[in-house]
N, C-alpha and C. Protein backbone atom coordinates (compact mmCIF):
# COMPACT_ATOMS: atom_id res chain seq x y z
N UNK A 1 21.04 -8.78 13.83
CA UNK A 1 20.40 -7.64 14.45
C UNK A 1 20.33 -6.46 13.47
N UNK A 2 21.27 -6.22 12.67
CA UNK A 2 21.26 -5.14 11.22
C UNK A 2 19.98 -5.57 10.48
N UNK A 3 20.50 -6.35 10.38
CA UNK A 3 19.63 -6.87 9.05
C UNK A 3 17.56 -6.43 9.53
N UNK A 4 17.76 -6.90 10.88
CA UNK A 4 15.82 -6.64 11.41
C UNK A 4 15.79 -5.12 11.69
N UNK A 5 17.15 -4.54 11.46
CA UNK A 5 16.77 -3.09 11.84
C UNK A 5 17.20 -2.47 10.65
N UNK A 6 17.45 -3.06 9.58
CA UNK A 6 16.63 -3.01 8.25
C UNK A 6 15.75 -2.66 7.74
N UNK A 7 15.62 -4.12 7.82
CA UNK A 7 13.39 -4.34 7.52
C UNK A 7 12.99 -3.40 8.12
N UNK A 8 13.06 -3.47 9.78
CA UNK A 8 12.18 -2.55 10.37
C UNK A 8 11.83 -1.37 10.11
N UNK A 9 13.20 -0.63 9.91
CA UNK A 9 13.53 0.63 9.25
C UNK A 9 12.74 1.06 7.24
N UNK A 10 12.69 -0.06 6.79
CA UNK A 10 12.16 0.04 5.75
C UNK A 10 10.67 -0.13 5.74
N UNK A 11 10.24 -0.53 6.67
CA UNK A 11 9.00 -0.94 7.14
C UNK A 11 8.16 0.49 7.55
N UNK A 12 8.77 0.97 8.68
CA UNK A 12 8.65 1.76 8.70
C UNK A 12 8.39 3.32 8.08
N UNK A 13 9.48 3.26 7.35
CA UNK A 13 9.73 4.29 6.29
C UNK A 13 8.26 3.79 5.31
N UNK A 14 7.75 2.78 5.05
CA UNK A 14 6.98 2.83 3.98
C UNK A 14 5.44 3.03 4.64
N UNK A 15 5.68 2.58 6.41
CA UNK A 15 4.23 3.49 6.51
C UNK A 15 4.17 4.52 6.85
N UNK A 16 5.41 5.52 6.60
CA UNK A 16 5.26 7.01 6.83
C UNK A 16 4.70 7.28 5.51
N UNK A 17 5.31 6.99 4.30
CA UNK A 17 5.05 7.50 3.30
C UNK A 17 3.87 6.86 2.59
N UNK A 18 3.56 5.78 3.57
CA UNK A 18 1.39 5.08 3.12
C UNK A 18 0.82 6.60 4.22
N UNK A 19 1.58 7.11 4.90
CA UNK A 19 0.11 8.12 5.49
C UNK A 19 0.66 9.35 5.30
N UNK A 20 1.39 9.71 3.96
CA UNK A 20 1.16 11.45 3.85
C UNK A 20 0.29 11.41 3.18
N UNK A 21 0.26 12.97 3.05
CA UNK A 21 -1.07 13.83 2.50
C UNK A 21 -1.09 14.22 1.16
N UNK A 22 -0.38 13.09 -0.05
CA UNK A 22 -0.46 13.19 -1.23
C UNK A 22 -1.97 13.07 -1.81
N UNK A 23 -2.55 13.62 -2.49
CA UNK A 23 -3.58 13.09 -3.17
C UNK A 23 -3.58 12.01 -4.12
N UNK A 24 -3.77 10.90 -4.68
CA UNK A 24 -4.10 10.00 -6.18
C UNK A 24 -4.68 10.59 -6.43
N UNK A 25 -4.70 9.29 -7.82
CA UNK A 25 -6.25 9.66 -9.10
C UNK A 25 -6.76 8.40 -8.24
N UNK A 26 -6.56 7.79 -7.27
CA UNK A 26 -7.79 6.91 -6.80
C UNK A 26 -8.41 5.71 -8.07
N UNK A 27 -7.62 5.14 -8.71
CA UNK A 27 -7.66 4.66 -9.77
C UNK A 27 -9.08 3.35 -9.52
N UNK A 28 -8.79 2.68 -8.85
CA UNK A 28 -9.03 1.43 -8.09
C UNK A 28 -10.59 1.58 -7.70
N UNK A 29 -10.38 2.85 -6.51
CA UNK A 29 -12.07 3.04 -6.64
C UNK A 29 -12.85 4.08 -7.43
N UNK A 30 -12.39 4.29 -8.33
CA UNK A 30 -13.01 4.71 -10.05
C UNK A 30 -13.28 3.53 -10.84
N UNK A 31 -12.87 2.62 -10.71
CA UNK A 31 -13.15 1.67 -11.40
C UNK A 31 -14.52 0.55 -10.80
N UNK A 32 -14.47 0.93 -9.60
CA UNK A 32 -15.72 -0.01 -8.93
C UNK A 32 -16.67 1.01 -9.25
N UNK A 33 -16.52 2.38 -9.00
CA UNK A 33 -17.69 3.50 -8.99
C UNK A 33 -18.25 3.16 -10.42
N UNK A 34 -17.18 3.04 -11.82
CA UNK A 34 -17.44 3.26 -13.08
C UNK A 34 -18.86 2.06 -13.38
N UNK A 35 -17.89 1.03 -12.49
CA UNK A 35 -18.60 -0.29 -13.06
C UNK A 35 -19.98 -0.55 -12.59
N UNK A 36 -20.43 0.50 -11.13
CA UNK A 36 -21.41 0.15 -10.81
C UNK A 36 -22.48 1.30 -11.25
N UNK A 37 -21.96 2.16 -11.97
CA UNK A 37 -22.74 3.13 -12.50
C UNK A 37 -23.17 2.29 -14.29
N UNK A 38 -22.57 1.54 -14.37
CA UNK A 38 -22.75 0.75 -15.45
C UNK A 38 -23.96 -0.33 -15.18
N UNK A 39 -23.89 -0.60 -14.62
CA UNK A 39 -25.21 -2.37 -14.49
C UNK A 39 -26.32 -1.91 -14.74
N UNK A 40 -27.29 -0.87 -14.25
CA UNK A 40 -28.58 -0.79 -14.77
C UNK A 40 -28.86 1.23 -14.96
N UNK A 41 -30.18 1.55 -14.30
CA UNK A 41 -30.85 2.52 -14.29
C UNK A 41 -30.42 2.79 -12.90
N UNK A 42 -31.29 3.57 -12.38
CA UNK A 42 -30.97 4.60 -11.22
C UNK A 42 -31.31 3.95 -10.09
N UNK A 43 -31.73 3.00 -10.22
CA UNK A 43 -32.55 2.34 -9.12
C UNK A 43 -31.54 0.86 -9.10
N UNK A 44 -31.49 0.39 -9.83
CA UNK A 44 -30.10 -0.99 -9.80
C UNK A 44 -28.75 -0.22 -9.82
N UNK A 45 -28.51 0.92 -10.09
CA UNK A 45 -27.38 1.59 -9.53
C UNK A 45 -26.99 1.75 -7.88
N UNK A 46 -28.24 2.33 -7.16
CA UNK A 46 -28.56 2.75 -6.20
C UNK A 46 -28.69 1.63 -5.03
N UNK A 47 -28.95 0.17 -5.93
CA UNK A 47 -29.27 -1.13 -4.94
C UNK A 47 -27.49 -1.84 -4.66
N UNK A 48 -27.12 -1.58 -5.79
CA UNK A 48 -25.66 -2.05 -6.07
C UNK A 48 -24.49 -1.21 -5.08
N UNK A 49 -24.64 -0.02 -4.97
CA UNK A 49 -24.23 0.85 -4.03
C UNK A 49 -24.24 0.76 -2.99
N UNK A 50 -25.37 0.40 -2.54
CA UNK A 50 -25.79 0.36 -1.17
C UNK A 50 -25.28 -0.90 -0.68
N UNK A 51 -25.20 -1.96 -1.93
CA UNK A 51 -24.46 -3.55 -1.70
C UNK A 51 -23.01 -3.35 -1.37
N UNK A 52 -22.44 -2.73 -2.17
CA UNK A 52 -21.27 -2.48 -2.02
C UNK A 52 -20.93 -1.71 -0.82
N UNK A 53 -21.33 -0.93 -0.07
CA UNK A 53 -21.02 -0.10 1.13
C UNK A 53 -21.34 -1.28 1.83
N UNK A 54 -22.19 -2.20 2.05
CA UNK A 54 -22.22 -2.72 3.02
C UNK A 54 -21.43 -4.44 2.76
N UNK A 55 -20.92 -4.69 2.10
CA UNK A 55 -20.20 -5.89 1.89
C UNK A 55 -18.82 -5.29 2.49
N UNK A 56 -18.40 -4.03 2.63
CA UNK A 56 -17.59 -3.03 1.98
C UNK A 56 -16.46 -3.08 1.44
N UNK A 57 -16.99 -3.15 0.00
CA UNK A 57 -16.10 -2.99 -1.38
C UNK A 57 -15.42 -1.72 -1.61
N UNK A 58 -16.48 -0.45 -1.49
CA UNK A 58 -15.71 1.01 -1.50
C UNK A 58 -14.95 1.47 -0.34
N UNK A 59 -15.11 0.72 0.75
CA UNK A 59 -14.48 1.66 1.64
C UNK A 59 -13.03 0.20 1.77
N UNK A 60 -13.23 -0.78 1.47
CA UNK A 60 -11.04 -1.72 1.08
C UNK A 60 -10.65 -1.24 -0.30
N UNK A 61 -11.62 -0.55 -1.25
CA UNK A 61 -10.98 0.03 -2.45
C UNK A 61 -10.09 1.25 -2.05
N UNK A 62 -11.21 2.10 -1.58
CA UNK A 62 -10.68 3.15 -0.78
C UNK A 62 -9.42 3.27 0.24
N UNK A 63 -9.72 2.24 0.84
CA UNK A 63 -8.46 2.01 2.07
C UNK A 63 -6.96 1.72 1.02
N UNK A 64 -7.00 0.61 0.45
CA UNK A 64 -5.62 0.29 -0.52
C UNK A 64 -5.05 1.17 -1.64
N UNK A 65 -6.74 2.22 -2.43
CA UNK A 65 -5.90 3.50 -3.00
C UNK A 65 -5.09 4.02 -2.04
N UNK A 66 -5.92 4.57 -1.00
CA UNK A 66 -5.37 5.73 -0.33
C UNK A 66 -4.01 5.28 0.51
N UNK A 67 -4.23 4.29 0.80
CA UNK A 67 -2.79 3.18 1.59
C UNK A 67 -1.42 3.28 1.17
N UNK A 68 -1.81 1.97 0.36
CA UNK A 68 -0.84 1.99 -0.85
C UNK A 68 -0.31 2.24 -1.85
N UNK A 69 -1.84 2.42 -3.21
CA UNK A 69 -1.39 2.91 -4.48
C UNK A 69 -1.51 4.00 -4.32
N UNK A 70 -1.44 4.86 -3.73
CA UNK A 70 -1.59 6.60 -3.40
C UNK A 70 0.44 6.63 -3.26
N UNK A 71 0.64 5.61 -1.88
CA UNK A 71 1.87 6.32 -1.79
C UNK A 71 3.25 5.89 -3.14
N UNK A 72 2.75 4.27 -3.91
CA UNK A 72 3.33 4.53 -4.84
C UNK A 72 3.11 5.32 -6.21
N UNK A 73 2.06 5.70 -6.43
CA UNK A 73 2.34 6.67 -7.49
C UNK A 73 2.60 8.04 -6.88
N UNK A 74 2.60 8.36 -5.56
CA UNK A 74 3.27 9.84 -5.32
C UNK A 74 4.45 9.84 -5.68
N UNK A 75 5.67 8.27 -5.69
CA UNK A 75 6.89 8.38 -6.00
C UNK A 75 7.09 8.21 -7.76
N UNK A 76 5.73 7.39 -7.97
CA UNK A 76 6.45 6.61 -9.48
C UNK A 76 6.13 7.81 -10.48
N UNK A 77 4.73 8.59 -10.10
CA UNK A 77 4.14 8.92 -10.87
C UNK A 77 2.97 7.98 -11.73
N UNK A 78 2.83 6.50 -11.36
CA UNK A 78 2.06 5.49 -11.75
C UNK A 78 1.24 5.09 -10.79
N UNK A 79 -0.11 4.49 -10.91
CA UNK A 79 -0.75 3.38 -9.95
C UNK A 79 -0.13 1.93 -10.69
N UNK A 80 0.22 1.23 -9.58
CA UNK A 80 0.55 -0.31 -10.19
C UNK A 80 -0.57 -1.08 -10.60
N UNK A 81 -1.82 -0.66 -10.36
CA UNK A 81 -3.13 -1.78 -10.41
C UNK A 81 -3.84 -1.05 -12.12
N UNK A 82 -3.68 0.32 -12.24
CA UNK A 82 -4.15 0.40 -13.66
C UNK A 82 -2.92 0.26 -14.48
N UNK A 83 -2.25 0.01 -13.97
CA UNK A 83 -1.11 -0.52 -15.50
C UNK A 83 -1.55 -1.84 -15.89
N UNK A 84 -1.05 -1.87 -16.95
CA UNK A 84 -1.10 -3.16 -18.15
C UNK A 84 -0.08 -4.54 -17.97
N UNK A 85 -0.31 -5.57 -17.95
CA UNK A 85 0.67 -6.30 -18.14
C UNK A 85 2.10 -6.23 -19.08
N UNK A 86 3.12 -5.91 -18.74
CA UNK A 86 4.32 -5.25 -19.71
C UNK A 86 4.42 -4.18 -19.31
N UNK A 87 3.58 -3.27 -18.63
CA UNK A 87 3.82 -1.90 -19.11
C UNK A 87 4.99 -2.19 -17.97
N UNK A 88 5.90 -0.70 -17.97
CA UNK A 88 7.16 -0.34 -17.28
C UNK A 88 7.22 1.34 -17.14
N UNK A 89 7.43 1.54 -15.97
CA UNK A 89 7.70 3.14 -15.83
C UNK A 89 8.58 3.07 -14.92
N UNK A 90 9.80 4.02 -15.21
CA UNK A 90 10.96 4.18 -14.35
C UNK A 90 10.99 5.95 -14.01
N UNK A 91 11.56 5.61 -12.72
CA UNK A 91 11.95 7.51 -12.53
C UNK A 91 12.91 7.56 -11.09
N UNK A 92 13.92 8.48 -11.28
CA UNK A 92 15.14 8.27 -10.26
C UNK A 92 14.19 9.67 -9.77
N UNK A 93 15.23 9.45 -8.51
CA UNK A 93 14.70 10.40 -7.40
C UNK A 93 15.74 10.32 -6.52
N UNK A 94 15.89 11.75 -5.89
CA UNK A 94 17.38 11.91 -4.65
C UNK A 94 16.49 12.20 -3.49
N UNK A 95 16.79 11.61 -2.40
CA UNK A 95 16.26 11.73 -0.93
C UNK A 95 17.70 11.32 -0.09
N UNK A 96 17.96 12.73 0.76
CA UNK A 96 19.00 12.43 1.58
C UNK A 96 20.55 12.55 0.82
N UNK A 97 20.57 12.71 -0.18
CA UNK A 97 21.76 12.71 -0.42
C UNK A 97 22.24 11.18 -2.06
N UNK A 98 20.93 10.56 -1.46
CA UNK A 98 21.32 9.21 -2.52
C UNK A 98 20.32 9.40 -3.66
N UNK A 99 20.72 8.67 -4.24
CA UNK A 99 19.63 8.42 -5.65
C UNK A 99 19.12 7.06 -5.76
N UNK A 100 17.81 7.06 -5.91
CA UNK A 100 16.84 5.76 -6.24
C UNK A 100 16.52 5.90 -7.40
N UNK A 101 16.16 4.42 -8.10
CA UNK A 101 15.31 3.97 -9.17
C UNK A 101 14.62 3.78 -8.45
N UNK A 102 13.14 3.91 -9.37
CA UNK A 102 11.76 3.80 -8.81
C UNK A 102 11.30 2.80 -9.75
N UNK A 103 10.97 1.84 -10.10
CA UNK A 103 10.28 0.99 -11.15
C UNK A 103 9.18 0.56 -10.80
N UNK A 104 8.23 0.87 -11.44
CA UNK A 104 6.58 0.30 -11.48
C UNK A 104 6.61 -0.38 -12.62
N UNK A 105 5.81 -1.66 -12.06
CA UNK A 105 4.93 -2.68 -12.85
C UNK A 105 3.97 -3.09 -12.74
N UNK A 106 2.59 -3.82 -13.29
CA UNK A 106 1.48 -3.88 -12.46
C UNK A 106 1.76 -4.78 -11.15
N UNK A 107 1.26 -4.88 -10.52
CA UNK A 107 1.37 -5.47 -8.89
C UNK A 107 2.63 -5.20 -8.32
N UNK A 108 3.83 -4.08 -8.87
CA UNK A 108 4.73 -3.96 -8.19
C UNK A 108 5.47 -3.39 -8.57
N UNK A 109 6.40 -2.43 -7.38
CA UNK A 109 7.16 -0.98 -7.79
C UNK A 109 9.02 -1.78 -7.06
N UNK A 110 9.71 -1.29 -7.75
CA UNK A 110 11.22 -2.51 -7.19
C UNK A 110 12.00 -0.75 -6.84
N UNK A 111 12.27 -0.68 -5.90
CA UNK A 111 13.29 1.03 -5.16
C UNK A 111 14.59 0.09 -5.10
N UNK A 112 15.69 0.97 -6.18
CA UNK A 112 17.20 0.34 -5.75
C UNK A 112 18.01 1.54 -6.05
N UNK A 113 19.00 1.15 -4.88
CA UNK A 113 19.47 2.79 -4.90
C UNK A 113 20.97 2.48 -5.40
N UNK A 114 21.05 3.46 -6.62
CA UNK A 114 22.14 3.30 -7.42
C UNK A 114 23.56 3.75 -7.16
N UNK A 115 24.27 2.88 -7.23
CA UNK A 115 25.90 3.17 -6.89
C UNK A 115 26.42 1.79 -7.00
N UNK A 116 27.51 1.12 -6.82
CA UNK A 116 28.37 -0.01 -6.73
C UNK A 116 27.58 -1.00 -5.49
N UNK A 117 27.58 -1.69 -5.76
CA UNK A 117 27.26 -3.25 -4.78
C UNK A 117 25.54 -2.91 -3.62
N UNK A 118 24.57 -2.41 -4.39
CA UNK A 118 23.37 -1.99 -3.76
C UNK A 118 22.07 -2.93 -4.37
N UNK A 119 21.65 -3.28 -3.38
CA UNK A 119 20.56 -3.78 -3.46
C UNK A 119 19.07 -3.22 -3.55
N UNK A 120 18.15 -4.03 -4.81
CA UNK A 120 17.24 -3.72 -4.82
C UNK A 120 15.73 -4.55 -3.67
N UNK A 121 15.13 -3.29 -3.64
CA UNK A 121 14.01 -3.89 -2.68
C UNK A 121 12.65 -3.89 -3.60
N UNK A 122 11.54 -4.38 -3.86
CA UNK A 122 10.08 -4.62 -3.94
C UNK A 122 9.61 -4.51 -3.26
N UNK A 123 8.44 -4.04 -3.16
CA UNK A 123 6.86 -4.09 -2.90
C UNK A 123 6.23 -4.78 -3.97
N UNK A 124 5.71 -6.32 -3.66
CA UNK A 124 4.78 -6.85 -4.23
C UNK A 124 3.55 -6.67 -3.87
N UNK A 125 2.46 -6.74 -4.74
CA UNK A 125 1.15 -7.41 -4.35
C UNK A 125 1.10 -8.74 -4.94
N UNK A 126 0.35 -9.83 -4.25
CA UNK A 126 -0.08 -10.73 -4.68
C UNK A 126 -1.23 -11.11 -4.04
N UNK A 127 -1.86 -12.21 -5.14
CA UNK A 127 -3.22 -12.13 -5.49
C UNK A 127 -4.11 -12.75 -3.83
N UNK A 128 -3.52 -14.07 -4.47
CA UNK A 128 -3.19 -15.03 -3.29
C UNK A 128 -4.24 -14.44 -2.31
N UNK A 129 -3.47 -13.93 -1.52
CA UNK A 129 -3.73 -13.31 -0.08
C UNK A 129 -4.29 -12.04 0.12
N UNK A 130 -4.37 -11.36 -1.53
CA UNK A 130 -4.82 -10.10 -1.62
C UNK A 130 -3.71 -8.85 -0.12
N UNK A 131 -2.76 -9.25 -0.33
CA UNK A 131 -1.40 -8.75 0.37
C UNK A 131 -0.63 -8.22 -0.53
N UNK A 132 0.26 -7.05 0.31
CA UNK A 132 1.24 -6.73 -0.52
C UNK A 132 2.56 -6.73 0.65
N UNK A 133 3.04 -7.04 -0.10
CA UNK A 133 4.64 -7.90 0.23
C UNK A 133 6.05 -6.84 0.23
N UNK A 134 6.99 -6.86 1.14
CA UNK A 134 7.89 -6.45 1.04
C UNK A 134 8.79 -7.49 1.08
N UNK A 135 9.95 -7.57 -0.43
CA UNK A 135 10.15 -8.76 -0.78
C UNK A 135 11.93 -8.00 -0.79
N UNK A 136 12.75 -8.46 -0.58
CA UNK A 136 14.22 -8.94 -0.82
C UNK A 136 15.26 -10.13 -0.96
N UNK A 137 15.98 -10.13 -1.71
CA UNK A 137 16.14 -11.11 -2.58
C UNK A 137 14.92 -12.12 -3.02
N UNK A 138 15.08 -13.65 -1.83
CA UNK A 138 14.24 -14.80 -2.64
C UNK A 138 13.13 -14.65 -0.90
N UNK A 139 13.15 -13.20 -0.01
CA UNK A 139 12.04 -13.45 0.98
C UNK A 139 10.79 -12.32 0.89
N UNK A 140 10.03 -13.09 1.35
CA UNK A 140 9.14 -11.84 1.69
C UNK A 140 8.21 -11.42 2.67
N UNK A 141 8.10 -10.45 2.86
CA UNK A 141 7.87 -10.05 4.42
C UNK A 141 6.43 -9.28 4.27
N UNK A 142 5.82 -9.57 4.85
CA UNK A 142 4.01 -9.44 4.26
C UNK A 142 3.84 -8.14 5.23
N UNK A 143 3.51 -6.86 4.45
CA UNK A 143 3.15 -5.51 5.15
C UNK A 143 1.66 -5.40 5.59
N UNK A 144 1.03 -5.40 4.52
CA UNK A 144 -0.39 -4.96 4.49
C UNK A 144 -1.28 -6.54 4.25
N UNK A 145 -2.39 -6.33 4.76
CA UNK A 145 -3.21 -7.39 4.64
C UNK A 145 -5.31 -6.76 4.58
N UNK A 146 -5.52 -7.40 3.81
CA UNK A 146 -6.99 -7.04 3.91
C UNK A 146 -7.64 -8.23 4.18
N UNK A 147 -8.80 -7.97 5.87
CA UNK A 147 -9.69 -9.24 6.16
C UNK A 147 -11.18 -8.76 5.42
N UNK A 148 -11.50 -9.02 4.72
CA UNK A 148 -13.06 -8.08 4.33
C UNK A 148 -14.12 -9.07 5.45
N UNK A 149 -14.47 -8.77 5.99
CA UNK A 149 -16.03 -8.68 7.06
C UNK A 149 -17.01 -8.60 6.06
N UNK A 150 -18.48 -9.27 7.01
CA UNK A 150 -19.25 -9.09 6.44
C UNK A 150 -19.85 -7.61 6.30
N UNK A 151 -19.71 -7.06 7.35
CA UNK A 151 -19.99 -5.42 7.23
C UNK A 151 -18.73 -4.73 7.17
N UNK A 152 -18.73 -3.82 7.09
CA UNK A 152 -17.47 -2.69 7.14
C UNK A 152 -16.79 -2.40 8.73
N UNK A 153 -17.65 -2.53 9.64
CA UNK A 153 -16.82 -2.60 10.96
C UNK A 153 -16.24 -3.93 10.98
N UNK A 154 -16.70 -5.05 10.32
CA UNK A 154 -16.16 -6.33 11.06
C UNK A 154 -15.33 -6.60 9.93
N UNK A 155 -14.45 -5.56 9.09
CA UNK A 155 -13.37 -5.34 8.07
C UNK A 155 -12.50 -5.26 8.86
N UNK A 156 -11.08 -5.63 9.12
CA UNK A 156 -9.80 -5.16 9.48
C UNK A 156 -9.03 -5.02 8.58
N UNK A 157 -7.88 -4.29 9.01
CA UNK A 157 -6.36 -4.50 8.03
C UNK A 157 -5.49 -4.67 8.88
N UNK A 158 -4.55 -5.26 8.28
CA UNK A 158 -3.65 -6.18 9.43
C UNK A 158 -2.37 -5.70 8.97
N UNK A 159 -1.41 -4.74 9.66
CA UNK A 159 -0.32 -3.84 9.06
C UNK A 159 1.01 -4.87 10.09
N UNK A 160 1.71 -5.71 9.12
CA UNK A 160 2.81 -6.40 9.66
C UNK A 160 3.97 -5.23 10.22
N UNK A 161 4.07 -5.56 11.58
CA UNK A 161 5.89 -4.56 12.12
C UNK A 161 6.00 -5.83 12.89
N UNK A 162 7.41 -5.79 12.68
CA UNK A 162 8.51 -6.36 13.04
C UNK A 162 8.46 -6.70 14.18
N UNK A 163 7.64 -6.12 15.22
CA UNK A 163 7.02 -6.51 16.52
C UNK A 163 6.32 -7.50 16.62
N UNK A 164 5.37 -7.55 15.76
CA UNK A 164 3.77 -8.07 15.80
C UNK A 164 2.90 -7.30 14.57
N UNK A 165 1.88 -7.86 14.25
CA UNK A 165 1.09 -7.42 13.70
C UNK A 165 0.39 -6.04 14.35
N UNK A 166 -0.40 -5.33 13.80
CA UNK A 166 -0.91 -4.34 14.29
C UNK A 166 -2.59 -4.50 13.84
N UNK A 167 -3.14 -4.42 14.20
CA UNK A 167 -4.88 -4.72 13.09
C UNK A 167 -5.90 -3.60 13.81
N UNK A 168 -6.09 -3.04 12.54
CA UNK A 168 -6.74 -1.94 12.14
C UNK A 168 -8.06 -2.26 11.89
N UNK A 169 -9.16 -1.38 12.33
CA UNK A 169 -10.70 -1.81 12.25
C UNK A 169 -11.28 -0.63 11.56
N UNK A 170 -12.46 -0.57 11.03
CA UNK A 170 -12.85 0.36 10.54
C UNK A 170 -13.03 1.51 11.10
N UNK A 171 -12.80 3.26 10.70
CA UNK A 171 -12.41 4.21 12.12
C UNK A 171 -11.47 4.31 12.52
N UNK A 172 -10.02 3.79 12.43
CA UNK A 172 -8.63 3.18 13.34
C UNK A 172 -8.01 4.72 12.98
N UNK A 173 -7.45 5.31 14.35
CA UNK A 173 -6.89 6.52 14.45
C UNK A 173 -5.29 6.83 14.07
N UNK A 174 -5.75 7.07 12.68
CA UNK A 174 -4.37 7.50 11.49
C UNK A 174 -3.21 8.24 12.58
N UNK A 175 -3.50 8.91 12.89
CA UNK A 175 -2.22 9.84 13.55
C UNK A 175 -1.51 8.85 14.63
N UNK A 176 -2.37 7.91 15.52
CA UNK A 176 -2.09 7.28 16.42
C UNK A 176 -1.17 6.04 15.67
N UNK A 177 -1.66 5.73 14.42
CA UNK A 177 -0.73 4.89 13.95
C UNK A 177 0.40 5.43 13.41
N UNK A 178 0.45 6.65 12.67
CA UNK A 178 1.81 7.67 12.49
C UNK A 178 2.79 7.45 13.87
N UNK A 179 2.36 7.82 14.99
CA UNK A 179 3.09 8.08 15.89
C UNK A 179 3.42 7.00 16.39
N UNK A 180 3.08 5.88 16.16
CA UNK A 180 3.46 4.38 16.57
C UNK A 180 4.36 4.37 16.15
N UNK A 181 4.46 4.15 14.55
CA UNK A 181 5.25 3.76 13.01
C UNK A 181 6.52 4.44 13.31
N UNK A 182 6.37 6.06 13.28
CA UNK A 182 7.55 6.80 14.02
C UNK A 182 8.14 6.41 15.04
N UNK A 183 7.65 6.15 16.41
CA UNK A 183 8.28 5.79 17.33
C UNK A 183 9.22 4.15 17.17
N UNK A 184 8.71 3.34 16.14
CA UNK A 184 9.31 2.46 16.08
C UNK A 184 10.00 2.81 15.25
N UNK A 185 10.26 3.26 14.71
CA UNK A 185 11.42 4.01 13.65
C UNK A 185 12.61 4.12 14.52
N UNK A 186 12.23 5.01 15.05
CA UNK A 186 13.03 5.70 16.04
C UNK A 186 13.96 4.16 16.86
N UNK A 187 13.04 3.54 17.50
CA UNK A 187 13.49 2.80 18.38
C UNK A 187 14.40 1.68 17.27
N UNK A 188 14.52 1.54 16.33
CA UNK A 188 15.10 0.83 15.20
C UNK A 188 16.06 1.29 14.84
N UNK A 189 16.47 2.25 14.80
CA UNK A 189 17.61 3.15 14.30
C UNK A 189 18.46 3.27 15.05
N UNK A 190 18.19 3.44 16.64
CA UNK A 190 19.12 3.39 17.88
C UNK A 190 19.96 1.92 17.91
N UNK A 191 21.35 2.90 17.63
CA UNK A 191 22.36 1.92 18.20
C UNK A 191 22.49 0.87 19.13
């Protein structure tokens, strides 16, 4: 029963901090914008755009900056998806009283909070499933999920809690999911 009010609790905690009001550099969809300003003239720019909004490429680029790699580089100071294979960035940080390592790598940031006999946690992405993973020791517990649709309404995201899944459609009311996330917080923490 600790142990799921754990997870839950960590679960939680990571979709409070996927919906503050940090800004990115939006790395992810700079790089689709870059590439499609690249293919032709103004007019195969403009056809490619319009492809992309409606497959919708910019608005799951958009969704996973602003999601995910938003809330880990608010901690790392890094996006995990424009780093390099090898690269490494570390940075401690005190919340509450404790101190964390923060480690970014590409597809993944490892939070372990330093003192005698403490365990480290991950956030993976993997490719696979185009998921990112909350992983401890040898398990892993699948947070985020992207279904891409053929249009942008018939897109979901599928946010794993400890309950059940939760699935998100295009439009899905941010605050209403704050106050979910919180309330299960809450209800996780109680003795």
């Amino acid at each position: 029963m600790k142990k799921i009010r754990k997870i839950t609790f960590v679960a939680l905690l990571s979709g409070v901090f996927l919906l503050s009001s940090c800004i990115g550099s939006f790395n992810l969809t700079r790089t689709v914008l870059d590439w499609n300003r690249s293919v032709g003239d103004k007019f195969v720019n403009e056809l490619v755009f319009l492809a992309l909004n409606i497959v919708p490429v910019y608005s799951v680029a958009v969704f996973v900056d602003a999601v995910v790699l938003n809330t880990i580089e608010f901690w790392t100071d890094e996006n995990p998806m424009s780093m390099k294979a090898g690269e490494k960035h570390e940075k401690i940080v005190e919340i509450d009283g404790k101190t964390y390592q923060l480690t970014s790598e590409k597809y993944k940031m490892t939070i372990e909070e330093l003192g005698e006999n403490k365990e480290a946690t991950e956030l993976v992405f993997r490719e696979i499933d185009q998921s990112w993973y909350l992983k401890k020791g040898n398990k892993y517990q699948k947070l985020v999920e992207v279904e891409l649709g053929e249009t942008l309404e018939q897109t979901s995201y599928h946010v794993v809690l400890p309950e059940g899944t939760m699935n998100l459609k295009s439009g899905f009311d941010k605050l209403a999911l704050k106050e979910q996330l919180e309330l299960a917080g809450q209800m996780a923490l109680q003795p």
